[in-house]
N, C-alpha and C. Protein backbone atom coordinates (compact mmCIF):
# COMPACT_ATOMS: atom_id res chain seq x y z
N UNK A 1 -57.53 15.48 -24.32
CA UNK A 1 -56.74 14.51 -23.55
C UNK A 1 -57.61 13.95 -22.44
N UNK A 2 -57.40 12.82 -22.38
CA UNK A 2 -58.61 12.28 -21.32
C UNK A 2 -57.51 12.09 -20.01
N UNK A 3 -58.17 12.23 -18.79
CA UNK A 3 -57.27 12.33 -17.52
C UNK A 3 -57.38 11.70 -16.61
N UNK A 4 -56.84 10.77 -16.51
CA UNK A 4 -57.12 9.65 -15.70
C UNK A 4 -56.82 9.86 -13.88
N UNK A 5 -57.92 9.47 -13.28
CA UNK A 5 -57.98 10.19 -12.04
C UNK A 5 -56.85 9.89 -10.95
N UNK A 6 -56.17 8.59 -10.98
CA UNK A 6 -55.54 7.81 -10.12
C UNK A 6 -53.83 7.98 -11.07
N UNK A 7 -54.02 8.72 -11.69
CA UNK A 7 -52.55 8.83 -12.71
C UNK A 7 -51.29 9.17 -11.32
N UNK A 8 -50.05 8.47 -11.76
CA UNK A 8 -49.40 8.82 -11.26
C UNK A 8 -47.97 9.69 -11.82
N UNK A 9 -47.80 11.30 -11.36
CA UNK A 9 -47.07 12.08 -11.73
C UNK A 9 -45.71 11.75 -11.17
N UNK A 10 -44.82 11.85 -12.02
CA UNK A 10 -43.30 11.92 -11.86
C UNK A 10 -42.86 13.42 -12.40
N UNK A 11 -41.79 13.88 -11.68
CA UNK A 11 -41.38 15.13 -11.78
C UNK A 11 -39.87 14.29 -11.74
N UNK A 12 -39.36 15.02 -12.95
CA UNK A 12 -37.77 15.03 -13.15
C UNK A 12 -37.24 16.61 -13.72
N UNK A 13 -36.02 16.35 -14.20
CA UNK A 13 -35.62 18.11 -14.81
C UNK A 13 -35.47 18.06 -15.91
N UNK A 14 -35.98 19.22 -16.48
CA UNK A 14 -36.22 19.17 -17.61
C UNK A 14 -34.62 19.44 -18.78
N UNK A 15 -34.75 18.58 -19.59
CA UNK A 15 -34.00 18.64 -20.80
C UNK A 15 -34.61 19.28 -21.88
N UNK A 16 -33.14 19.24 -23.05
CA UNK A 16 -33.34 19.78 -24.32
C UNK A 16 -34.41 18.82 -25.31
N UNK A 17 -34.55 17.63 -24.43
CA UNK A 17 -35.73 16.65 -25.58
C UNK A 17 -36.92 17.03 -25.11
N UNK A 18 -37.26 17.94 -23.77
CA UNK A 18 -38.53 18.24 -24.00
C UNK A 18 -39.14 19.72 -24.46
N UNK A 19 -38.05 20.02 -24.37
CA UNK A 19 -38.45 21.57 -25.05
C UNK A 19 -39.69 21.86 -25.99
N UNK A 20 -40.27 20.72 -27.20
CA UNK A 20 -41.35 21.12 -28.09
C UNK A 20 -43.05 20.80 -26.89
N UNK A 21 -42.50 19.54 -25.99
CA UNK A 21 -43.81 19.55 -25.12
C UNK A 21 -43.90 20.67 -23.94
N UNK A 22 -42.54 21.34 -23.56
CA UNK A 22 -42.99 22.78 -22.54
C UNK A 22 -43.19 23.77 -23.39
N UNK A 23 -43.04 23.88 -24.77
CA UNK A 23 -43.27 24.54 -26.00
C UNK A 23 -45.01 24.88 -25.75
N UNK A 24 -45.12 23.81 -26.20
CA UNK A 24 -46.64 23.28 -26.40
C UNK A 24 -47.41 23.83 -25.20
N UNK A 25 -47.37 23.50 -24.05
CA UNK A 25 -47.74 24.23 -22.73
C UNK A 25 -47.67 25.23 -22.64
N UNK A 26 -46.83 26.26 -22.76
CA UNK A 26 -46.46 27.72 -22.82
C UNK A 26 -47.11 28.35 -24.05
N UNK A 27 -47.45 27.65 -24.97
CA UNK A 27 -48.24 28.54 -26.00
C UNK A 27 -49.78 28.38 -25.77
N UNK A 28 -50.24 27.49 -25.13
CA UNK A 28 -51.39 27.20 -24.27
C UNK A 28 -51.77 28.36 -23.52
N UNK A 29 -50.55 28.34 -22.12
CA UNK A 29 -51.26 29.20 -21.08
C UNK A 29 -50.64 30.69 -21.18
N UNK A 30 -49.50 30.82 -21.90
CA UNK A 30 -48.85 32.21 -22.00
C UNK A 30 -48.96 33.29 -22.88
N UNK A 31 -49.85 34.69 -22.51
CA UNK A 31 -50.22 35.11 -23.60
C UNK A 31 -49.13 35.70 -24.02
N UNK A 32 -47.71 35.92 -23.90
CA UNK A 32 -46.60 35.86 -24.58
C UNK A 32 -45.32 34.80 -24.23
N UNK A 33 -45.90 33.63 -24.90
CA UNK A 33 -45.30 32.37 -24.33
C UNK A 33 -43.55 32.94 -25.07
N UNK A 34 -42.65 32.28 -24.07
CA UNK A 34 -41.07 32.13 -24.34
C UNK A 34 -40.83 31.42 -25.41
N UNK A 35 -39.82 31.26 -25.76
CA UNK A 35 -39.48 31.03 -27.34
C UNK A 35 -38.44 29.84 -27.06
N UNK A 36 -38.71 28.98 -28.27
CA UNK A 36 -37.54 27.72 -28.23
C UNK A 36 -36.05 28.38 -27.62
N UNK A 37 -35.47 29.41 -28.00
CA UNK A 37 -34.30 30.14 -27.82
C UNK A 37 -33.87 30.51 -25.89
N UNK A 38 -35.10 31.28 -25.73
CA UNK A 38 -35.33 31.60 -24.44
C UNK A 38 -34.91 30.16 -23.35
N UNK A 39 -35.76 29.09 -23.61
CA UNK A 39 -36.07 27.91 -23.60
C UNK A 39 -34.43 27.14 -23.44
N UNK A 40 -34.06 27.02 -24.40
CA UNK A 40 -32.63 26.34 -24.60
C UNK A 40 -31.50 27.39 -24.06
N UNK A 41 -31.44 28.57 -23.78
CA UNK A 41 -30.79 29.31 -23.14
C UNK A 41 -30.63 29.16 -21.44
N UNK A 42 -31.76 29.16 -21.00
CA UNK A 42 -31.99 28.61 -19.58
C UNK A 42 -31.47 27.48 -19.49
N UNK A 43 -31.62 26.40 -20.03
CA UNK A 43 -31.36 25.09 -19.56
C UNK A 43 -29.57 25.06 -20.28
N UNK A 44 -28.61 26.36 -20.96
CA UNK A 44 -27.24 25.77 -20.80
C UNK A 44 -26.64 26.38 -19.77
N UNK A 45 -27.46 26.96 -18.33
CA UNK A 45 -27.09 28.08 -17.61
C UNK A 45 -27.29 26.97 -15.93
N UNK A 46 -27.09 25.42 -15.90
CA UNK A 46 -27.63 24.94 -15.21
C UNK A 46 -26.67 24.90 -13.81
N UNK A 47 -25.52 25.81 -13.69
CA UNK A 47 -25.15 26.07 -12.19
C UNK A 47 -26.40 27.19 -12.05
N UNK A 48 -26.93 27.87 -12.44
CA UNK A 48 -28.15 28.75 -11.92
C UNK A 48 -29.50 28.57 -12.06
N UNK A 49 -29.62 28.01 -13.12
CA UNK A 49 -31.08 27.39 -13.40
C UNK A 49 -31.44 26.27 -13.56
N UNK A 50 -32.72 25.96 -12.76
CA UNK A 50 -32.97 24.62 -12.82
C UNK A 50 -34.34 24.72 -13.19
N UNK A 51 -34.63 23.60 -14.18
CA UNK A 51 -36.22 23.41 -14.78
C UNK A 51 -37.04 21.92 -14.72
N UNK A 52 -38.08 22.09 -14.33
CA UNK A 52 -38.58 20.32 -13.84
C UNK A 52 -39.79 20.35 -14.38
N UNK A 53 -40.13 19.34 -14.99
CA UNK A 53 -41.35 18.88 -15.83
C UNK A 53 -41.91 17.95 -14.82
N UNK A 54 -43.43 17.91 -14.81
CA UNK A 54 -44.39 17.28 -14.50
C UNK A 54 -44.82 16.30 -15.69
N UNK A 55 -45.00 14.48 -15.51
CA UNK A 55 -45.04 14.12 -16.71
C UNK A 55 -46.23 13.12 -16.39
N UNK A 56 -47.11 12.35 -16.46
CA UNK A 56 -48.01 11.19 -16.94
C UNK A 56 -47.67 10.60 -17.74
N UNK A 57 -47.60 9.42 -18.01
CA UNK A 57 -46.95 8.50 -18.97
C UNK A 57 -46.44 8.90 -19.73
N UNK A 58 -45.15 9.45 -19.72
CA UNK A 58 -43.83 9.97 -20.33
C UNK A 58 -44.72 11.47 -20.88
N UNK A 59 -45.66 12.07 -20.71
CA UNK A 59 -46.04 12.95 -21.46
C UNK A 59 -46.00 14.05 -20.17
N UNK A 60 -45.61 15.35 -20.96
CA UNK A 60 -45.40 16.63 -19.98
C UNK A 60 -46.91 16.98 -19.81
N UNK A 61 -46.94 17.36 -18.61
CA UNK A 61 -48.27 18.37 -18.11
C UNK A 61 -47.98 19.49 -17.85
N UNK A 62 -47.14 19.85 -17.50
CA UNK A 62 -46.73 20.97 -16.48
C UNK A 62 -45.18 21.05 -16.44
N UNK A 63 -44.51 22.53 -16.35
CA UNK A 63 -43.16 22.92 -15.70
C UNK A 63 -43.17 24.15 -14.83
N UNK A 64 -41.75 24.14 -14.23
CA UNK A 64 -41.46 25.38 -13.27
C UNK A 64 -39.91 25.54 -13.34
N UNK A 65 -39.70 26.60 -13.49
CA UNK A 65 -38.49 27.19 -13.30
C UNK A 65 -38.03 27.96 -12.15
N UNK A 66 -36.56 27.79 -12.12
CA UNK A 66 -36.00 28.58 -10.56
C UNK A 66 -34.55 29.24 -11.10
N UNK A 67 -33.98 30.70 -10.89
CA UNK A 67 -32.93 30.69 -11.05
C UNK A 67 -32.16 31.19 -9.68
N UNK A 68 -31.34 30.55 -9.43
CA UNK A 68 -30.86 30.75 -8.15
C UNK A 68 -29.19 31.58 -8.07
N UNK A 69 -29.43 32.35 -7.54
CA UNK A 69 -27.99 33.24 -7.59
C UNK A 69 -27.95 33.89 -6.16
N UNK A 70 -26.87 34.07 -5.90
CA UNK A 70 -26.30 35.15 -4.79
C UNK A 70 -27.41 34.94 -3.28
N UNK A 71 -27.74 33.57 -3.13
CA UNK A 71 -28.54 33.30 -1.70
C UNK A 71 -29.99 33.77 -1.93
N UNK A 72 -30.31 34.01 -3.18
CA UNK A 72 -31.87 34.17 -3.31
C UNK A 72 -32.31 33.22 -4.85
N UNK A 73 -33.39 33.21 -4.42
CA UNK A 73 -33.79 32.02 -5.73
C UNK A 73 -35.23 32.89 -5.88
N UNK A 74 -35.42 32.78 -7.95
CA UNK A 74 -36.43 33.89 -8.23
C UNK A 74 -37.30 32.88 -9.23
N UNK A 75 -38.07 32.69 -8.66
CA UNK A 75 -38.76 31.61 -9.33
C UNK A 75 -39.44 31.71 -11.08
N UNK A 76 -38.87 31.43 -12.22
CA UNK A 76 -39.12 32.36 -12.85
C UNK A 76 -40.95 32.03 -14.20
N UNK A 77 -41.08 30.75 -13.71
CA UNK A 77 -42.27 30.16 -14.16
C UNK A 77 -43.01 29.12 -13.63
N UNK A 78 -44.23 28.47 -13.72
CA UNK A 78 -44.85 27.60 -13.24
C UNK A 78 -46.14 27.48 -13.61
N UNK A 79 -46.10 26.70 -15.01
CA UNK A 79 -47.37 26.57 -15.68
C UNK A 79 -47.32 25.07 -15.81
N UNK A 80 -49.07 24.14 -16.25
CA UNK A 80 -49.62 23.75 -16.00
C UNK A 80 -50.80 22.64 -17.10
N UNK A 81 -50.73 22.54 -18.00
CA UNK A 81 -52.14 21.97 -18.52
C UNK A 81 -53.60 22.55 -18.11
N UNK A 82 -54.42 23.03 -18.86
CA UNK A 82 -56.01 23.04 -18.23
C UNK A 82 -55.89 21.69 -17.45
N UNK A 83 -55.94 20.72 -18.52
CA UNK A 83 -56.68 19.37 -17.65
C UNK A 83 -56.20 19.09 -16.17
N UNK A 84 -54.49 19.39 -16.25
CA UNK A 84 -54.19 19.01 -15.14
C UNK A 84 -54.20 20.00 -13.55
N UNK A 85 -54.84 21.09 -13.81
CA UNK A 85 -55.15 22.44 -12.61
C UNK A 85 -55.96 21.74 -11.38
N UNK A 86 -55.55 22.14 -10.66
CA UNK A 86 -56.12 22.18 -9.48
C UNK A 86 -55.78 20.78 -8.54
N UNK A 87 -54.84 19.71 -9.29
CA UNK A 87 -54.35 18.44 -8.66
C UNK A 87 -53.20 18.20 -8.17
N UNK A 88 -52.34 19.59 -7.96
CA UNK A 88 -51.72 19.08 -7.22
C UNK A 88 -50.17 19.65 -7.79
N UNK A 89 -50.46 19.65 -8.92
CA UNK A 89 -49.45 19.80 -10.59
C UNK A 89 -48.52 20.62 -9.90
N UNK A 90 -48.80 22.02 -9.87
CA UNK A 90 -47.87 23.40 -9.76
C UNK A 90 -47.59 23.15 -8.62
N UNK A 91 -47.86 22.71 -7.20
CA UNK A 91 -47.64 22.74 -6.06
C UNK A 91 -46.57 21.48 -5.97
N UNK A 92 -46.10 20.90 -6.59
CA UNK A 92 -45.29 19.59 -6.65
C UNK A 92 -44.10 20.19 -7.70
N UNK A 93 -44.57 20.59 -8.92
CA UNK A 93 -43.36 21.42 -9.04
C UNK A 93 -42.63 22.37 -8.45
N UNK A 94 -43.67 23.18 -8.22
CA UNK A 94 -43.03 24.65 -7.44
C UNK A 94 -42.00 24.03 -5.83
N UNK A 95 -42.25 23.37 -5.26
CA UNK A 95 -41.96 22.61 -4.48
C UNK A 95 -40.41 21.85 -4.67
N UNK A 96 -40.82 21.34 -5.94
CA UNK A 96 -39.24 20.88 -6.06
C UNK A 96 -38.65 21.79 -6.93
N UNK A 97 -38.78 22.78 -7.67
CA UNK A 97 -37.71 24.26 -7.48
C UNK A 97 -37.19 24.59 -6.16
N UNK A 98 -37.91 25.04 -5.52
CA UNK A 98 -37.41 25.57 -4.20
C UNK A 98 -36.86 24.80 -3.84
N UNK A 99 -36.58 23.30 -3.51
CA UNK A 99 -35.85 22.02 -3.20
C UNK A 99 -34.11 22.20 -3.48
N UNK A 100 -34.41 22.45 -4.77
CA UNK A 100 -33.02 23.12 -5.58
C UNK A 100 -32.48 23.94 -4.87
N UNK A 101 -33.17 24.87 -5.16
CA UNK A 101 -32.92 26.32 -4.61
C UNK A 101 -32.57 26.60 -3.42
N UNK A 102 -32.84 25.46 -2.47
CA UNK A 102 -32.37 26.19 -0.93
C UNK A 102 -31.04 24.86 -0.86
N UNK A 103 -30.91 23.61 -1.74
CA UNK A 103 -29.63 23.06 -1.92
C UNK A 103 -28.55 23.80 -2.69
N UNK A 104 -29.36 25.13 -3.44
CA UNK A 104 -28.22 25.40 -4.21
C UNK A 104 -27.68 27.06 -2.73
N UNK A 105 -28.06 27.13 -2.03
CA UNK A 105 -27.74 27.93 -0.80
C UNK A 105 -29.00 28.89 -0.83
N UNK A 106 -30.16 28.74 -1.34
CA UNK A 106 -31.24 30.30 -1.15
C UNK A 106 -31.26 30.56 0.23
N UNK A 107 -31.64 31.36 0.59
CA UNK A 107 -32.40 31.95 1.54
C UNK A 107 -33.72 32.53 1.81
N UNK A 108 -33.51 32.78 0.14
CA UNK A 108 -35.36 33.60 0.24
C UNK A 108 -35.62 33.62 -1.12
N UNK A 109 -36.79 33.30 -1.64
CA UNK A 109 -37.18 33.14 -2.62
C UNK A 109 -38.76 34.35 -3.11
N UNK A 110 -38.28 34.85 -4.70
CA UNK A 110 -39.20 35.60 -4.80
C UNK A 110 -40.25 34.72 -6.44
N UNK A 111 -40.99 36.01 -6.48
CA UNK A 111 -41.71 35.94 -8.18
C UNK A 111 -42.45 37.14 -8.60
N UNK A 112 -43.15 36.81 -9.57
CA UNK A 112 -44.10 37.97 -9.95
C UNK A 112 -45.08 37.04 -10.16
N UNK A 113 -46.64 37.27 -9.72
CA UNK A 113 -47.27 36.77 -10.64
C UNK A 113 -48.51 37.82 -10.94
N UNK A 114 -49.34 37.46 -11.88
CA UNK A 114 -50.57 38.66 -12.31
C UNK A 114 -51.42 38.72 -11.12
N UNK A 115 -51.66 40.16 -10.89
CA UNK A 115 -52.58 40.60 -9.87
C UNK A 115 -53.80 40.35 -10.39
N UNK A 116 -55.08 39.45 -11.37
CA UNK A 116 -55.42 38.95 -11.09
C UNK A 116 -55.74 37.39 -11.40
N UNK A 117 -54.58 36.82 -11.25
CA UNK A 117 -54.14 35.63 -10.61
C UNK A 117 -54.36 34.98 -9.51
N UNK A 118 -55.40 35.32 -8.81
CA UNK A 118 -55.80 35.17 -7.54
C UNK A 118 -55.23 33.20 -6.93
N UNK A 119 -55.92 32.42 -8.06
CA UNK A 119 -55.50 31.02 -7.39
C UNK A 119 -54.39 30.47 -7.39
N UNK A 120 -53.26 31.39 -8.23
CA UNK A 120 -51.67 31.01 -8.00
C UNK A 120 -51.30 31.70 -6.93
N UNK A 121 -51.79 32.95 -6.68
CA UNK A 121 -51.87 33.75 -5.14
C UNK A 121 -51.69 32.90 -4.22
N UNK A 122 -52.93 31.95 -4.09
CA UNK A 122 -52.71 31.38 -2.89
C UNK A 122 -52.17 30.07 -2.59
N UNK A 123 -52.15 29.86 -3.81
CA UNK A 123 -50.84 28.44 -4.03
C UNK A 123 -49.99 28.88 -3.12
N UNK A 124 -49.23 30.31 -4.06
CA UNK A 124 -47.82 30.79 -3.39
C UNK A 124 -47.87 31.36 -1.94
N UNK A 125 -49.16 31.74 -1.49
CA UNK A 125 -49.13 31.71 0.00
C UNK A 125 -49.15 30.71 0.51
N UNK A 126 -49.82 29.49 0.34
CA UNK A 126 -49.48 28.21 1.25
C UNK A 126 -47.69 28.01 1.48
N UNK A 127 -47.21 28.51 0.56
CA UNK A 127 -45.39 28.37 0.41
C UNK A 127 -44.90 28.92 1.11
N UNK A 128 -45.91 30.28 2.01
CA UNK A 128 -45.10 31.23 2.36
C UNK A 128 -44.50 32.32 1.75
N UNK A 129 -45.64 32.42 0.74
CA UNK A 129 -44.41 33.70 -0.16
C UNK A 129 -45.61 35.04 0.59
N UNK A 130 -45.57 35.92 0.46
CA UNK A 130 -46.27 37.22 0.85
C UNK A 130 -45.91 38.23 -0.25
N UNK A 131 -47.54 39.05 0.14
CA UNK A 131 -46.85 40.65 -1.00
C UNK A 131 -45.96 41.46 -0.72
N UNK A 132 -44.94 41.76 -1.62
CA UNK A 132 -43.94 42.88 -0.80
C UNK A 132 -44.32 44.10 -2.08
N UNK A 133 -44.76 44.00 -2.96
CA UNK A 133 -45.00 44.93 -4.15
C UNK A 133 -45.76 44.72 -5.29
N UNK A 134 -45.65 45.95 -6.25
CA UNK A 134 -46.31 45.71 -7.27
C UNK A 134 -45.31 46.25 -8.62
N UNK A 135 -45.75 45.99 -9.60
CA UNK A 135 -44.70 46.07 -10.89
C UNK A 135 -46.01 46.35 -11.66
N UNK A 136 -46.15 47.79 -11.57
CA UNK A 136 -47.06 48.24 -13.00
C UNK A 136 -46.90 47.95 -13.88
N UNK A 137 -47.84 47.62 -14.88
CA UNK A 137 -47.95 47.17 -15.74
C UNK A 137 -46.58 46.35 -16.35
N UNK A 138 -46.19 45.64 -15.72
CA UNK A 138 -45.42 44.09 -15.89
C UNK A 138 -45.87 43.61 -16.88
N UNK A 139 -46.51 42.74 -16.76
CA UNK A 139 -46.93 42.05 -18.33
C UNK A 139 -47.28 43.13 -19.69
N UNK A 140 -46.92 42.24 -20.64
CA UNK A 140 -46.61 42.85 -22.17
C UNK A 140 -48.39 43.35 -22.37
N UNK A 141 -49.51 42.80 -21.83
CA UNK A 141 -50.74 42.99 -22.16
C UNK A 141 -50.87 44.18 -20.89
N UNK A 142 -49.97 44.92 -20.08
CA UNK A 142 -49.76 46.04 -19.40
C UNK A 142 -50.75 45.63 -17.79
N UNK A 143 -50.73 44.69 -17.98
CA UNK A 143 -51.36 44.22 -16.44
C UNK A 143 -50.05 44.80 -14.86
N UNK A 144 -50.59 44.62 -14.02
CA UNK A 144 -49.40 44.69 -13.30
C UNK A 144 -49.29 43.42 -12.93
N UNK A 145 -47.71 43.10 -11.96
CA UNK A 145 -47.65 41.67 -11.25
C UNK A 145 -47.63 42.35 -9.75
N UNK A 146 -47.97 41.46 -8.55
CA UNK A 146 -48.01 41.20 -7.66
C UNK A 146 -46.86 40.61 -7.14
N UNK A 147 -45.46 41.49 -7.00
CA UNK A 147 -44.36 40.69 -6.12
C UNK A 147 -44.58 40.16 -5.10
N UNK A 148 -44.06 38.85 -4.83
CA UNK A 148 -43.82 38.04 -3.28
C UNK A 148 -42.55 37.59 -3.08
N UNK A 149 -42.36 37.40 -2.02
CA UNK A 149 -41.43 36.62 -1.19
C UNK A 149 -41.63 36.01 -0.14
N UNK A 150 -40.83 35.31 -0.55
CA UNK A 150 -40.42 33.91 0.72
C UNK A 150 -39.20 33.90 1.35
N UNK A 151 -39.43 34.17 2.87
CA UNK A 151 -37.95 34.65 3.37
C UNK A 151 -37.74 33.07 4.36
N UNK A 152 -36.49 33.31 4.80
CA UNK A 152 -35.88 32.55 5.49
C UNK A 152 -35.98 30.97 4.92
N UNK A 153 -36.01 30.30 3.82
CA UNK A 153 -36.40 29.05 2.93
C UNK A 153 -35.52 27.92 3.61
N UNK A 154 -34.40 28.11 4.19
CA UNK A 154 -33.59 27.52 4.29
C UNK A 154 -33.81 27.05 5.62
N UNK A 155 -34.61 27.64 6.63
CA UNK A 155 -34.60 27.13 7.90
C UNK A 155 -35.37 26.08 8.40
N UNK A 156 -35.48 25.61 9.74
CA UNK A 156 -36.17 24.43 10.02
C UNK A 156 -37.22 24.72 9.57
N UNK A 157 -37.98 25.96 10.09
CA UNK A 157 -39.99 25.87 10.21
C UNK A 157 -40.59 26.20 8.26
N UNK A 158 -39.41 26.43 7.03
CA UNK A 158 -39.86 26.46 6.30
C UNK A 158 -39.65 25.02 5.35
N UNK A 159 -38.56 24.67 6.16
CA UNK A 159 -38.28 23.09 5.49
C UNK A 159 -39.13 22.40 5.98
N UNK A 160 -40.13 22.49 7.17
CA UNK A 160 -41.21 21.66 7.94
C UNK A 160 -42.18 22.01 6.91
N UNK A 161 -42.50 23.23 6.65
CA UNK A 161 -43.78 23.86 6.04
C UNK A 161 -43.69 22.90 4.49
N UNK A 162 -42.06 22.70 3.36
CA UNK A 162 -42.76 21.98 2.33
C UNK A 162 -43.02 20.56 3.07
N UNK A 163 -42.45 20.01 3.79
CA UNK A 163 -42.84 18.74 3.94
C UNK A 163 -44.21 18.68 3.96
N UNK A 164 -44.78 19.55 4.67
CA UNK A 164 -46.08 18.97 5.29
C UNK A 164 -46.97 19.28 4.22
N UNK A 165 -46.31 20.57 2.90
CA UNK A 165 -47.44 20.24 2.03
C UNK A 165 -47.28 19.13 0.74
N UNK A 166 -45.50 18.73 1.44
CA UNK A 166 -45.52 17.52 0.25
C UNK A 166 -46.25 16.39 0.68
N UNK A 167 -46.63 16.14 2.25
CA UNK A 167 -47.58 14.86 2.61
C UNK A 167 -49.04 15.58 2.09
N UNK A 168 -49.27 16.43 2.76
CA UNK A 168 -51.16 17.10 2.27
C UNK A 168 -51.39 16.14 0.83
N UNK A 169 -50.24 16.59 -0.02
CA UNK A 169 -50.59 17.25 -1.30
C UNK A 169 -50.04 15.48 -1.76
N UNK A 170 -50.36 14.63 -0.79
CA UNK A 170 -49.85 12.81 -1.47
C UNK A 170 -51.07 12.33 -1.26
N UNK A 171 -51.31 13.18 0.32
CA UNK A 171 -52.77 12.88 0.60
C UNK A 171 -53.88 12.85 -0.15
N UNK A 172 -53.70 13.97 -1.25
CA UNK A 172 -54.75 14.79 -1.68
C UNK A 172 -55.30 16.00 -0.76
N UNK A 173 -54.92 16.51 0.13
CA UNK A 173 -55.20 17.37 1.03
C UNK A 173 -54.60 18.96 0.33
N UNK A 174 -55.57 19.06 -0.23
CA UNK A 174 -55.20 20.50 -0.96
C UNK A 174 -55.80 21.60 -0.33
């Protein structure tokens, strides 16, 4: 796929017509990618879950998922394209999950991701998420994950914090 530098990304939520292109992505970056089923299950659950595609001329790059229940929102994916890493992609989704999520009442938002995952690490620290734990061997390939959270989402200084990385990140200020 050739990637045009000045492309401009639109993020909407994801439907049942894109399911074969977050398909396609997830069998890419997931070494036990979710299943059409998994997939279409989430999206008929949409007082709790919400899912948003990253697209370039109508074509998906990237999604993220959020399921939000009981004043906490658990972020439950956020993958990406090779081509499209490091521009901006996951930080614009992940961004508008949590958007959801503190309209749908969060307060604090968690995840798992692989301990060594280091550059989604610090994605999710620019967000404010921190380590609170670990989940031995979590993943099916027996890795552990690295729990975080993000507390207080809902208040002024964390609603200041996405703004300012939704300007950085218009800027290009990554």
């Amino acid at each position: 796929m050739s990637v045009p530098v000045n492309a401009s990304i639109c993020v909407e939520t994801m439907t049942l017509r894109h399911i074969d292109e977050v398909l396609a992505i997830e069998q890419l970056v997931a070494p036990h990618p979710w299943t059409r089923s998994i997939f279409s299950d989430e999206l008929t659950h949409g007082d709790t879950r919400t899912y948003r595609i990253a697209l370039v001329d109508e074509v998906v790059i990237g999604f993220a998922g959020v399921l939000t229940q009981v004043g906490e929102a658990h972020i439950t994916n956020v993958a990406v394209l090779e081509a499209w890493r490091r521009r901006g992609v996951a930080s614009l989704l992940l961004g508008s999950v949590l958007e959801v999520a503190i309209e749908r009442g969060a307060l604090a938002a968690t995840l798992e991701v692989r301990s060594s995952n280091v550059g989604a690490q610090k994605m999710y620290h620019r967000f404010g998420f921190v380590p609170a734990g670990i989940r031995p061997r979590y993943y099916q390939d027996r890795e552990d994950a690295l729990i975080m959270w993000a507390n207080d989402i809902s208040e002024g200084p964390y609603l200041e914090r996405l703004a300012a990385i939704r300007l950085a990140d218009a800027k290009g200020d990554r």
